[in-house]
PDB file of N, CA and C in Angstrom:
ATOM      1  N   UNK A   1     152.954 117.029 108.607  1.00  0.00           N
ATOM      2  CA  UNK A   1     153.062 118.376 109.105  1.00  0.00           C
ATOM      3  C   UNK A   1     153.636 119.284 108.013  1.00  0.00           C
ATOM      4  N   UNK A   2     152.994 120.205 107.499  1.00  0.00           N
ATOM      5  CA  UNK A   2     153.285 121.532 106.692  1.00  0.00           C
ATOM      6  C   UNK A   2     154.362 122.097 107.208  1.00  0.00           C
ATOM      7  N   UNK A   3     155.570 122.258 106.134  1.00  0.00           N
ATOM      8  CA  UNK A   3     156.811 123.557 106.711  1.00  0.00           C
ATOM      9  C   UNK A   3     155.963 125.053 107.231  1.00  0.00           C
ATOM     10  N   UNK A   4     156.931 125.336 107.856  1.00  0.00           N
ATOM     11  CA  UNK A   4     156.638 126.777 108.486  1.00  0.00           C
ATOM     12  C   UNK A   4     156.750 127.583 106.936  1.00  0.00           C
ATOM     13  N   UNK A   5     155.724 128.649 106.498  1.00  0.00           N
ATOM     14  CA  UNK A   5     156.267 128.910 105.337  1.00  0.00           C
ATOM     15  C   UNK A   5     156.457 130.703 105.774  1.00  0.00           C
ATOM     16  N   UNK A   6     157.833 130.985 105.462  1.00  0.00           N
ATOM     17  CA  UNK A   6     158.289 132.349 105.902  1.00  0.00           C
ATOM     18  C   UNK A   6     157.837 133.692 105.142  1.00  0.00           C
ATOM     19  N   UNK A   7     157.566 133.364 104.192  1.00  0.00           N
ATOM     20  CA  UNK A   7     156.655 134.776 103.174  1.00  0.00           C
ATOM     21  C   UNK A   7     155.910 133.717 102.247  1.00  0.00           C
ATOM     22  N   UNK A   8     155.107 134.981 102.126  1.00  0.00           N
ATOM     23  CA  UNK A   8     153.421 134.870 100.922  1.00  0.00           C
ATOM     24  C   UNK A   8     154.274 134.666 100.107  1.00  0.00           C
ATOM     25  N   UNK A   9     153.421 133.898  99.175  1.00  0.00           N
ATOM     26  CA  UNK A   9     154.210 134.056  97.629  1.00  0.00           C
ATOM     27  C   UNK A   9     154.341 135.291  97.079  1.00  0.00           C
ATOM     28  N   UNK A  10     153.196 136.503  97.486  1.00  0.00           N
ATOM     29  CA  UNK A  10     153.060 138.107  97.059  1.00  0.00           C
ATOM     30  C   UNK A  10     154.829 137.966  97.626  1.00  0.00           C
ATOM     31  N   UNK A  11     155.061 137.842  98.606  1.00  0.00           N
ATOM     32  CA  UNK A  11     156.092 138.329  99.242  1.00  0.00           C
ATOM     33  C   UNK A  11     157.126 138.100  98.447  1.00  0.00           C
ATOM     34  N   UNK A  12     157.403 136.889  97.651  1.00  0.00           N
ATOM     35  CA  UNK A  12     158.302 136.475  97.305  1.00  0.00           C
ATOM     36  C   UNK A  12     158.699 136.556  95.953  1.00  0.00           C
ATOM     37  N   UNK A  13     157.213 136.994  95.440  1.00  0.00           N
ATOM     38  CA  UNK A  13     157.427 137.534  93.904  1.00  0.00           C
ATOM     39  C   UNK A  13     158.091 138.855  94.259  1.00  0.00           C
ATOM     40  N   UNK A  14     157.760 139.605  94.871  1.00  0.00           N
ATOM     41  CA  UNK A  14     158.005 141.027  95.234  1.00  0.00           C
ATOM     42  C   UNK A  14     159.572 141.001  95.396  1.00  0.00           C
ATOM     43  N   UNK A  15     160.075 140.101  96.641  1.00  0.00           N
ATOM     44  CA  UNK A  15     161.755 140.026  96.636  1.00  0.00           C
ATOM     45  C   UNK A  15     162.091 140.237  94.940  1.00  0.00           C
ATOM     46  N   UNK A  16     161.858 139.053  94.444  1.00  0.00           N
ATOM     47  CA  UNK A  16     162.264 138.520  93.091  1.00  0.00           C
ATOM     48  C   UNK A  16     162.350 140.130  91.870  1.00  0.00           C
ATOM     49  N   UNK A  17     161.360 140.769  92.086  1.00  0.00           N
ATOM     50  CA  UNK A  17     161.244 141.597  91.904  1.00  0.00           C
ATOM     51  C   UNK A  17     162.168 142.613  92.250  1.00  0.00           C
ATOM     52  N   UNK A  18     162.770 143.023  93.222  1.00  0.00           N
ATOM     53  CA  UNK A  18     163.584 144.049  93.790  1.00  0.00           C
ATOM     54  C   UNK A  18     164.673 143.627  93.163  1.00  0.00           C
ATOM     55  N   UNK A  19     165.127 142.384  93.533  1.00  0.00           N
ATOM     56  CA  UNK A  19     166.814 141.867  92.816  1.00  0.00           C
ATOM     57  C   UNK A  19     166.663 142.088  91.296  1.00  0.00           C
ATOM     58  N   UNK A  20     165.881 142.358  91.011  1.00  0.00           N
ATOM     59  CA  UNK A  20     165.740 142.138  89.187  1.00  0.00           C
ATOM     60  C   UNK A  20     165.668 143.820  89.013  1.00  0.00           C
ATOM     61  N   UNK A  21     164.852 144.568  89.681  1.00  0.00           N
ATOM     62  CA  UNK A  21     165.197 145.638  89.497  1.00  0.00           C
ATOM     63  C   UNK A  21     166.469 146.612  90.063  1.00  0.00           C
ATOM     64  N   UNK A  22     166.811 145.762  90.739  1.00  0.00           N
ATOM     65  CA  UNK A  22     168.290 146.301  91.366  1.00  0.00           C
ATOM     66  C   UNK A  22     169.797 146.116  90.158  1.00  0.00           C
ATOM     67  N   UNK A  23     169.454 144.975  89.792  1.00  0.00           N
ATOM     68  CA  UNK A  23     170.276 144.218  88.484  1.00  0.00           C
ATOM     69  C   UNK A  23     169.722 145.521  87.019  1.00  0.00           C
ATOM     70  N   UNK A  24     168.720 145.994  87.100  1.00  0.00           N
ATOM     71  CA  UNK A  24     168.517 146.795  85.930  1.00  0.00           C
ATOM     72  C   UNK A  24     169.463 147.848  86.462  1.00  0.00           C
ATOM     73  N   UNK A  25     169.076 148.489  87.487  1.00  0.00           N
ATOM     74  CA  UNK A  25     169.791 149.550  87.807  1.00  0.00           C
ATOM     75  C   UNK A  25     171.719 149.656  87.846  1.00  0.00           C
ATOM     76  N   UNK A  26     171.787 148.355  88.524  1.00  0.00           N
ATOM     77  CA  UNK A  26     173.815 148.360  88.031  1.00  0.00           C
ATOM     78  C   UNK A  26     173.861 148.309  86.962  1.00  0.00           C
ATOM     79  N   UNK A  27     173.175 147.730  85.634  1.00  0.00           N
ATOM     80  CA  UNK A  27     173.508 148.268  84.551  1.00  0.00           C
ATOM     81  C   UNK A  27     173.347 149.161  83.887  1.00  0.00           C
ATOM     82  N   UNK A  28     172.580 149.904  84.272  1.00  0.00           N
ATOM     83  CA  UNK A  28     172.495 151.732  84.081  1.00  0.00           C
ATOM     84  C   UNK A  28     171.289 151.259  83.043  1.00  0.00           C
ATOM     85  N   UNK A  29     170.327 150.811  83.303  1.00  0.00           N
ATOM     86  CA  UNK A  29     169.430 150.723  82.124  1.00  0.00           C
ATOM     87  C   UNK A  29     167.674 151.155  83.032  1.00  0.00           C
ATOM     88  N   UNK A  30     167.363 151.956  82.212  1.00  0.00           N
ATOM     89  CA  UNK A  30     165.872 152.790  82.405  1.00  0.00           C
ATOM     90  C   UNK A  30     164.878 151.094  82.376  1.00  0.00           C
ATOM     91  N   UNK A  31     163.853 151.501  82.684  1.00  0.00           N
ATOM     92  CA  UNK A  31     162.644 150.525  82.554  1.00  0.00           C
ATOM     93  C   UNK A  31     162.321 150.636  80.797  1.00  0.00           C
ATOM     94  N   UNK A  32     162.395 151.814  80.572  1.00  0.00           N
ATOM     95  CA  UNK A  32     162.293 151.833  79.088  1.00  0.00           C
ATOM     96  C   UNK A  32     163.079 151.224  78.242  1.00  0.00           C
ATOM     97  N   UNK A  33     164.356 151.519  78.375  1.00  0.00           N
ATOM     98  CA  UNK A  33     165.732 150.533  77.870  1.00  0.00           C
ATOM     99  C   UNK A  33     165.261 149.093  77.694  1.00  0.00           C
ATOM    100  N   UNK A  34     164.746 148.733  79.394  1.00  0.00           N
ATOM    101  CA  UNK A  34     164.587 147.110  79.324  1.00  0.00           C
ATOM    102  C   UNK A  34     163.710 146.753  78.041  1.00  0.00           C
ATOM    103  N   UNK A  35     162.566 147.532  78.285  1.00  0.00           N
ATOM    104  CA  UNK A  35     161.578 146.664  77.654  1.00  0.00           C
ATOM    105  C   UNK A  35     162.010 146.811  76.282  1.00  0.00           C
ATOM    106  N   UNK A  36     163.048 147.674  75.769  1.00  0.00           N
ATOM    107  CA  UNK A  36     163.420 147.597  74.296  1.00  0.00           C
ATOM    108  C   UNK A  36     163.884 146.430  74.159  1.00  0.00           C
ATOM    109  N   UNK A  37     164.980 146.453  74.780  1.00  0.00           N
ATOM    110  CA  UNK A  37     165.875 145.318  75.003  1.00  0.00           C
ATOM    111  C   UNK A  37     165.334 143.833  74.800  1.00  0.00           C
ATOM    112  N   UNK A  38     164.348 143.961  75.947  1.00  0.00           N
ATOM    113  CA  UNK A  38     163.713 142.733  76.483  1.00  0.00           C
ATOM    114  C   UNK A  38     162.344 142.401  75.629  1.00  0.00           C
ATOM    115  N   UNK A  39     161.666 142.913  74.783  1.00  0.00           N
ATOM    116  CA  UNK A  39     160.373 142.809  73.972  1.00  0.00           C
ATOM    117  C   UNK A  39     159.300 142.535  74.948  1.00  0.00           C
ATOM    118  N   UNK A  40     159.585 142.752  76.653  1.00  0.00           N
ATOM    119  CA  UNK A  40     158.108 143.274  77.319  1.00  0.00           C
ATOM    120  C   UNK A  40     157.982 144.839  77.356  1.00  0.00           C
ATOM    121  N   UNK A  41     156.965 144.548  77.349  1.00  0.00           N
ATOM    122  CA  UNK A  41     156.274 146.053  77.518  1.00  0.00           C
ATOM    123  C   UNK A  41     156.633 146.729  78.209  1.00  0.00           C
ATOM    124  N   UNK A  42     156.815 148.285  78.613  1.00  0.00           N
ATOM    125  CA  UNK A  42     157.315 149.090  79.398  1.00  0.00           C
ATOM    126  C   UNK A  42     156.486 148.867  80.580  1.00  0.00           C
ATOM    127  N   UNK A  43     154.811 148.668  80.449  1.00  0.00           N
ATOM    128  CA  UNK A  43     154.107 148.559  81.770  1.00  0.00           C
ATOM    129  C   UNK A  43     154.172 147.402  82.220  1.00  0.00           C
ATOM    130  N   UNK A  44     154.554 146.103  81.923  1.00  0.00           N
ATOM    131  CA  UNK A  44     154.723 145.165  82.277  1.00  0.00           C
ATOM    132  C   UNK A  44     155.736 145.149  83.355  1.00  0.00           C
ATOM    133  N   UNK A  45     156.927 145.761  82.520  1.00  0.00           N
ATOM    134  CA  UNK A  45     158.581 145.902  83.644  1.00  0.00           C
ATOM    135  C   UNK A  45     157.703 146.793  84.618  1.00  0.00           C
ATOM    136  N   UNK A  46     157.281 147.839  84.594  1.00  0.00           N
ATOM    137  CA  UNK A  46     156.751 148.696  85.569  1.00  0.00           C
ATOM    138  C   UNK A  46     155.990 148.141  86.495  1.00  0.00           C
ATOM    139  N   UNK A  47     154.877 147.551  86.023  1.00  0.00           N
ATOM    140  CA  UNK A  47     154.135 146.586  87.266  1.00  0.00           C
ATOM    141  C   UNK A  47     154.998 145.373  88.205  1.00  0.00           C
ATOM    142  N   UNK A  48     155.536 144.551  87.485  1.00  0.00           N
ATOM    143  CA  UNK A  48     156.202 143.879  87.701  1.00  0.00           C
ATOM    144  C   UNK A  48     157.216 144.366  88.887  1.00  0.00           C
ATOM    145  N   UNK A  49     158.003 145.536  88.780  1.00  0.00           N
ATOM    146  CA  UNK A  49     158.810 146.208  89.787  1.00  0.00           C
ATOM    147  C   UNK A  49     158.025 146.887  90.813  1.00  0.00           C
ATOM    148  N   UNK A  50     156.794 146.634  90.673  1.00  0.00           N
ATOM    149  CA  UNK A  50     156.234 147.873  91.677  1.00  0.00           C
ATOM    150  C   UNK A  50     155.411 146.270  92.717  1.00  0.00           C
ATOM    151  N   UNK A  51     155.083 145.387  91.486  1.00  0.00           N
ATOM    152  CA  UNK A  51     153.975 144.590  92.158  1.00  0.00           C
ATOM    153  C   UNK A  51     154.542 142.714  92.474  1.00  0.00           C
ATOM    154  N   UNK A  52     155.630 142.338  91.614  1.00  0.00           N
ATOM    155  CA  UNK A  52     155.906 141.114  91.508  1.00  0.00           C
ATOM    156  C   UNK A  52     155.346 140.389  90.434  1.00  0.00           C
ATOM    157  N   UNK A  53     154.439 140.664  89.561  1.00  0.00           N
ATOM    158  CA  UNK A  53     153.463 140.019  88.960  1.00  0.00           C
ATOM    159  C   UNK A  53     154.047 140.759  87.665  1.00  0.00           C
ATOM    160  N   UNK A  54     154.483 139.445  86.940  1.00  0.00           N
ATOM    161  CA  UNK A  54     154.831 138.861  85.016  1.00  0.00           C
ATOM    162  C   UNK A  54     154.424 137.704  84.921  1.00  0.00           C
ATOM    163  N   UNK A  55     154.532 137.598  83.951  1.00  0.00           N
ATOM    164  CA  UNK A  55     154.335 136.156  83.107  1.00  0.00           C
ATOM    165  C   UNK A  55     155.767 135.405  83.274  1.00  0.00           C
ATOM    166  N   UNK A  56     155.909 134.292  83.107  1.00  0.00           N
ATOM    167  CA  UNK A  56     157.025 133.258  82.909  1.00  0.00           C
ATOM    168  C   UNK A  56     157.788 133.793  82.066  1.00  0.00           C
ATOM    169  N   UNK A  57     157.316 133.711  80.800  1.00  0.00           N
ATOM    170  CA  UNK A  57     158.038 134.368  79.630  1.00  0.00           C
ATOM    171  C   UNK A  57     158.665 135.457  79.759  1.00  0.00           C
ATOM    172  N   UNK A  58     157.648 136.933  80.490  1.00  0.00           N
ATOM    173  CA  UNK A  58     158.181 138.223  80.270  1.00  0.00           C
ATOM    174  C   UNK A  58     159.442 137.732  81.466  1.00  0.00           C
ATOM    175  N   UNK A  59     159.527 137.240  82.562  1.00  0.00           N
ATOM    176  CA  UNK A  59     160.412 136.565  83.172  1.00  0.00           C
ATOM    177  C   UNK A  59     161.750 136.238  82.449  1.00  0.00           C
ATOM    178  N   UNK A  60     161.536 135.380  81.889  1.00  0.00           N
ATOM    179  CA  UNK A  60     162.788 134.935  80.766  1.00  0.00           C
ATOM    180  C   UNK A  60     163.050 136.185  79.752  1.00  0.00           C
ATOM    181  N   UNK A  61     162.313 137.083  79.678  1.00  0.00           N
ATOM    182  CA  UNK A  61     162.511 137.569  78.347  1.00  0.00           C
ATOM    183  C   UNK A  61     163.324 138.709  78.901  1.00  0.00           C
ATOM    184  N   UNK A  62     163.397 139.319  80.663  1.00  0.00           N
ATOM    185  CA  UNK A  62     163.877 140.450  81.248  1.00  0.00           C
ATOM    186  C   UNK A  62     165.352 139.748  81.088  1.00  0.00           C
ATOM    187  N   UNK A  63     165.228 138.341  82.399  1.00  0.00           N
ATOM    188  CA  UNK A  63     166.018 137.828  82.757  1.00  0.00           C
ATOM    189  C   UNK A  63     167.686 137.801  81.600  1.00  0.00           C
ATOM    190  N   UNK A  64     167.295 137.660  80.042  1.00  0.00           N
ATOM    191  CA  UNK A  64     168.045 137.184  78.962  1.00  0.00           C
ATOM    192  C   UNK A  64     168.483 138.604  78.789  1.00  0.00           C
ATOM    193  N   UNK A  65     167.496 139.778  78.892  1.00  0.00           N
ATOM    194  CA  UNK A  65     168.006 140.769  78.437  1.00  0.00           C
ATOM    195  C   UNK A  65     169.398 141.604  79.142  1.00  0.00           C
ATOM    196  N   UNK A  66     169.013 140.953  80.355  1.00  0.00           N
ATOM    197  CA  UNK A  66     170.237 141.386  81.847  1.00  0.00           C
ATOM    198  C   UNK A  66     171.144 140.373  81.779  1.00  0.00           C
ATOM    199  N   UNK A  67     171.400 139.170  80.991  1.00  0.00           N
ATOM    200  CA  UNK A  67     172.340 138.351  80.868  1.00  0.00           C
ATOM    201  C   UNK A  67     172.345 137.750  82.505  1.00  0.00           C
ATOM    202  N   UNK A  68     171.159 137.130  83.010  1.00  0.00           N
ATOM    203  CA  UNK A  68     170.722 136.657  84.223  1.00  0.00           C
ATOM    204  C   UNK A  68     170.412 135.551  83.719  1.00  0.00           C
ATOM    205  N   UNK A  69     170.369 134.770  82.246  1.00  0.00           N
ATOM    206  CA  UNK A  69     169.233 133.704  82.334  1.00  0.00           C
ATOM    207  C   UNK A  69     170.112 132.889  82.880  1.00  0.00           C
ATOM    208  N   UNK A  70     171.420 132.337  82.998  1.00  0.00           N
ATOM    209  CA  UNK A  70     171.519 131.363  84.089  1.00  0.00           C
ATOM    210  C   UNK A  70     171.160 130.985  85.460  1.00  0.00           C
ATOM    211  N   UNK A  71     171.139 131.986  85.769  1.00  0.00           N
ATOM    212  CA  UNK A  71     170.067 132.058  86.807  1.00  0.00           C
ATOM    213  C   UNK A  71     168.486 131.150  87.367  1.00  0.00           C
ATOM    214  N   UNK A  72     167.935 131.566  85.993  1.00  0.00           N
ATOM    215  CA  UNK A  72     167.211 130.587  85.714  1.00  0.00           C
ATOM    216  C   UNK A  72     167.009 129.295  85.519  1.00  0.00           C
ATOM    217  N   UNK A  73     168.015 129.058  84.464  1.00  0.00           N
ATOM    218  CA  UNK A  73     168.549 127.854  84.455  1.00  0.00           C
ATOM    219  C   UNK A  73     168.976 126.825  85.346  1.00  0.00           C
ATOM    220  N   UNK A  74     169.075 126.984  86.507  1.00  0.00           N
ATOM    221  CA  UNK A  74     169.457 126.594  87.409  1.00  0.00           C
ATOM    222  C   UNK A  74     168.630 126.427  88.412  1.00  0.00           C
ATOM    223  N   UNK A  75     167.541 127.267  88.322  1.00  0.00           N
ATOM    224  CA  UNK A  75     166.190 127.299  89.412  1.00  0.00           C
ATOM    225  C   UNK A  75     165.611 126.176  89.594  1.00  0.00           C
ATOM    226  N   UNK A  76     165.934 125.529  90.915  1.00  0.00           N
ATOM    227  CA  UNK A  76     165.140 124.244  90.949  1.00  0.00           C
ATOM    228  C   UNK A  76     165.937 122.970  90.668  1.00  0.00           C
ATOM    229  N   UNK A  77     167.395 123.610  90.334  1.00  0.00           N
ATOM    230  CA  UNK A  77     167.978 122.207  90.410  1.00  0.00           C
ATOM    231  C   UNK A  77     168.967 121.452  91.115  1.00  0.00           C
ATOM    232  N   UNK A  78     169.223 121.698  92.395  1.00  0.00           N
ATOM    233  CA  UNK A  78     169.392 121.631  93.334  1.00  0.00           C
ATOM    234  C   UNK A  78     168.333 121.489  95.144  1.00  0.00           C
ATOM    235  N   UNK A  79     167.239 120.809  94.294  1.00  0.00           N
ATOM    236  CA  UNK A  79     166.424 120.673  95.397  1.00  0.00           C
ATOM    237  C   UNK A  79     166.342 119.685  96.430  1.00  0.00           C
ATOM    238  N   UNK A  80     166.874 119.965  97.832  1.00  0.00           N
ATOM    239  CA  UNK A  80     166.996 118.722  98.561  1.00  0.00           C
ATOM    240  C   UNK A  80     165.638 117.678  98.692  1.00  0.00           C
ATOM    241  N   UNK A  81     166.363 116.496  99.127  1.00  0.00           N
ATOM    242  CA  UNK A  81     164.905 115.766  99.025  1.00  0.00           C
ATOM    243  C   UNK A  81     163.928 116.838 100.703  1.00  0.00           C
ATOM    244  N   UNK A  82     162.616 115.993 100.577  1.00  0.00           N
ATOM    245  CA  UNK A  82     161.718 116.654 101.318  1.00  0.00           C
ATOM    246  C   UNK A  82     162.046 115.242 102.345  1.00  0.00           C
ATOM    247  N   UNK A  83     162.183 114.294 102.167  1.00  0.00           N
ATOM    248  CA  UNK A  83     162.072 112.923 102.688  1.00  0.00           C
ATOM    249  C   UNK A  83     162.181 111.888 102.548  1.00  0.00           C
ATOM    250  N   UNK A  84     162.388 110.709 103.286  1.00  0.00           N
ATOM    251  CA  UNK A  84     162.733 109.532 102.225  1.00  0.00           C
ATOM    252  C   UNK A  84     162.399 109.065 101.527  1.00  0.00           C
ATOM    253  N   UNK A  85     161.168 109.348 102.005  1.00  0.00           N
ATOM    254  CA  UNK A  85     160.272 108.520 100.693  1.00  0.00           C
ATOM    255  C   UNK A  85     160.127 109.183  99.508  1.00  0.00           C
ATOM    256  N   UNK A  86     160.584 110.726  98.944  1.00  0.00           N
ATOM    257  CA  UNK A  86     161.038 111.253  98.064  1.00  0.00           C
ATOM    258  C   UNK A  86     162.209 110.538  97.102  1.00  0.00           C
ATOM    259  N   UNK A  87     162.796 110.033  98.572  1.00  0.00           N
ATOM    260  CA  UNK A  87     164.219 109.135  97.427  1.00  0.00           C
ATOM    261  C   UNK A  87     163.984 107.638  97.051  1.00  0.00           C
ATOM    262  N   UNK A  88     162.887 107.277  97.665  1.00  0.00           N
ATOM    263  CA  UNK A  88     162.345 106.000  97.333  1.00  0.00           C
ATOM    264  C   UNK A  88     161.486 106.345  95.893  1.00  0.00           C
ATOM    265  N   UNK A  89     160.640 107.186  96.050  1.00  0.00           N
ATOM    266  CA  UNK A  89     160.178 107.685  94.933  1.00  0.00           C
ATOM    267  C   UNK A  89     160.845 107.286  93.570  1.00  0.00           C
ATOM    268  N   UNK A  90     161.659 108.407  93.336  1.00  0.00           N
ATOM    269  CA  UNK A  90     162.873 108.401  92.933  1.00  0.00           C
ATOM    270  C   UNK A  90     163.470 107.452  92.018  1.00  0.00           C
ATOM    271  N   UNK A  91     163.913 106.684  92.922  1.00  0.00           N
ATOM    272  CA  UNK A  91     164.204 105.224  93.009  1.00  0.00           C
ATOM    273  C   UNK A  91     163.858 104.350  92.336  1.00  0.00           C
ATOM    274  N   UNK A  92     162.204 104.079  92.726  1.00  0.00           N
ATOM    275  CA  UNK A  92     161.636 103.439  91.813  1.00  0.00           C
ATOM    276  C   UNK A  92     161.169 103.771  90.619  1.00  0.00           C
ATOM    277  N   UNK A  93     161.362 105.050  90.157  1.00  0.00           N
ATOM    278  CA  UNK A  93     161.322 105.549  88.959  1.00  0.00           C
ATOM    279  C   UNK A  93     162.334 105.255  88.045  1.00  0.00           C
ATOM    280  N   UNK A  94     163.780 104.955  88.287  1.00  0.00           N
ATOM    281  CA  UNK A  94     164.725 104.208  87.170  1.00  0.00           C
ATOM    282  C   UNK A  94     164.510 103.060  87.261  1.00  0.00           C
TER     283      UNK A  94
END
C-alpha cells in the first residue's frame, strides 16, 4: 500500500522555494544581490521563487550563499526506516 502523499512535488518545490526566499529577504538581500553572491543567474533565482524549479547545483550554490548549506547537508539523513525489511536490508548489507 502507497503512503498517502500530502503535496505534488510542484507543491513542494514551491514550499522549498518560499523558505529560501523568505531567508533572502531576513538578510536584506535583492534577487540581484543573490545571484551575485551566489553565481546563478538573476532569472534563475527569479523563476525559481516564483516557480520551484533550479537545478541541484543552482540549489547549493543559493543555499552556500545564505550560509544555509547545512541544511543541506543534513537532508536525508535522518530517514526513518519505511519497514522491516528496510532494516533487514540494511543488515545484510554489512
Amino acid at each position: 500500500m502507497e503512503p498517502f502523499v500530502w503535496e505534488t512535488p510542484d507543491e513542494l518545490d514551491k514550499k522549498l522555494a518560499e523558505r529560501v526566499r523568505n531567508i533572502r529577504k531576513r538578510r536584506s538581500l535583492s534577487q540581484q544581490q543573490l545571484a551575485e553572491q551566489s553565481g546563478v543567474s538573476y532569472g534563475s533565482i527569479k523563476r525559481f521563487e516564483q516557480t520551484g524549479q533550479i537545478s541541484l547545483l543552482g540549489l547549493t550554490r543559493i543555499a552556500v550563499a545564505l550560509d544555509i548549506a547545512d541544511e543541506l547537508r543534513e537532508l536525508f539523513t535522518r530517514v526513518p526506516y519505511k519497514d522491516i525489511q528496510e532494516v533487514m536490508n540494511e543488515t545484510n548489507r554489512r
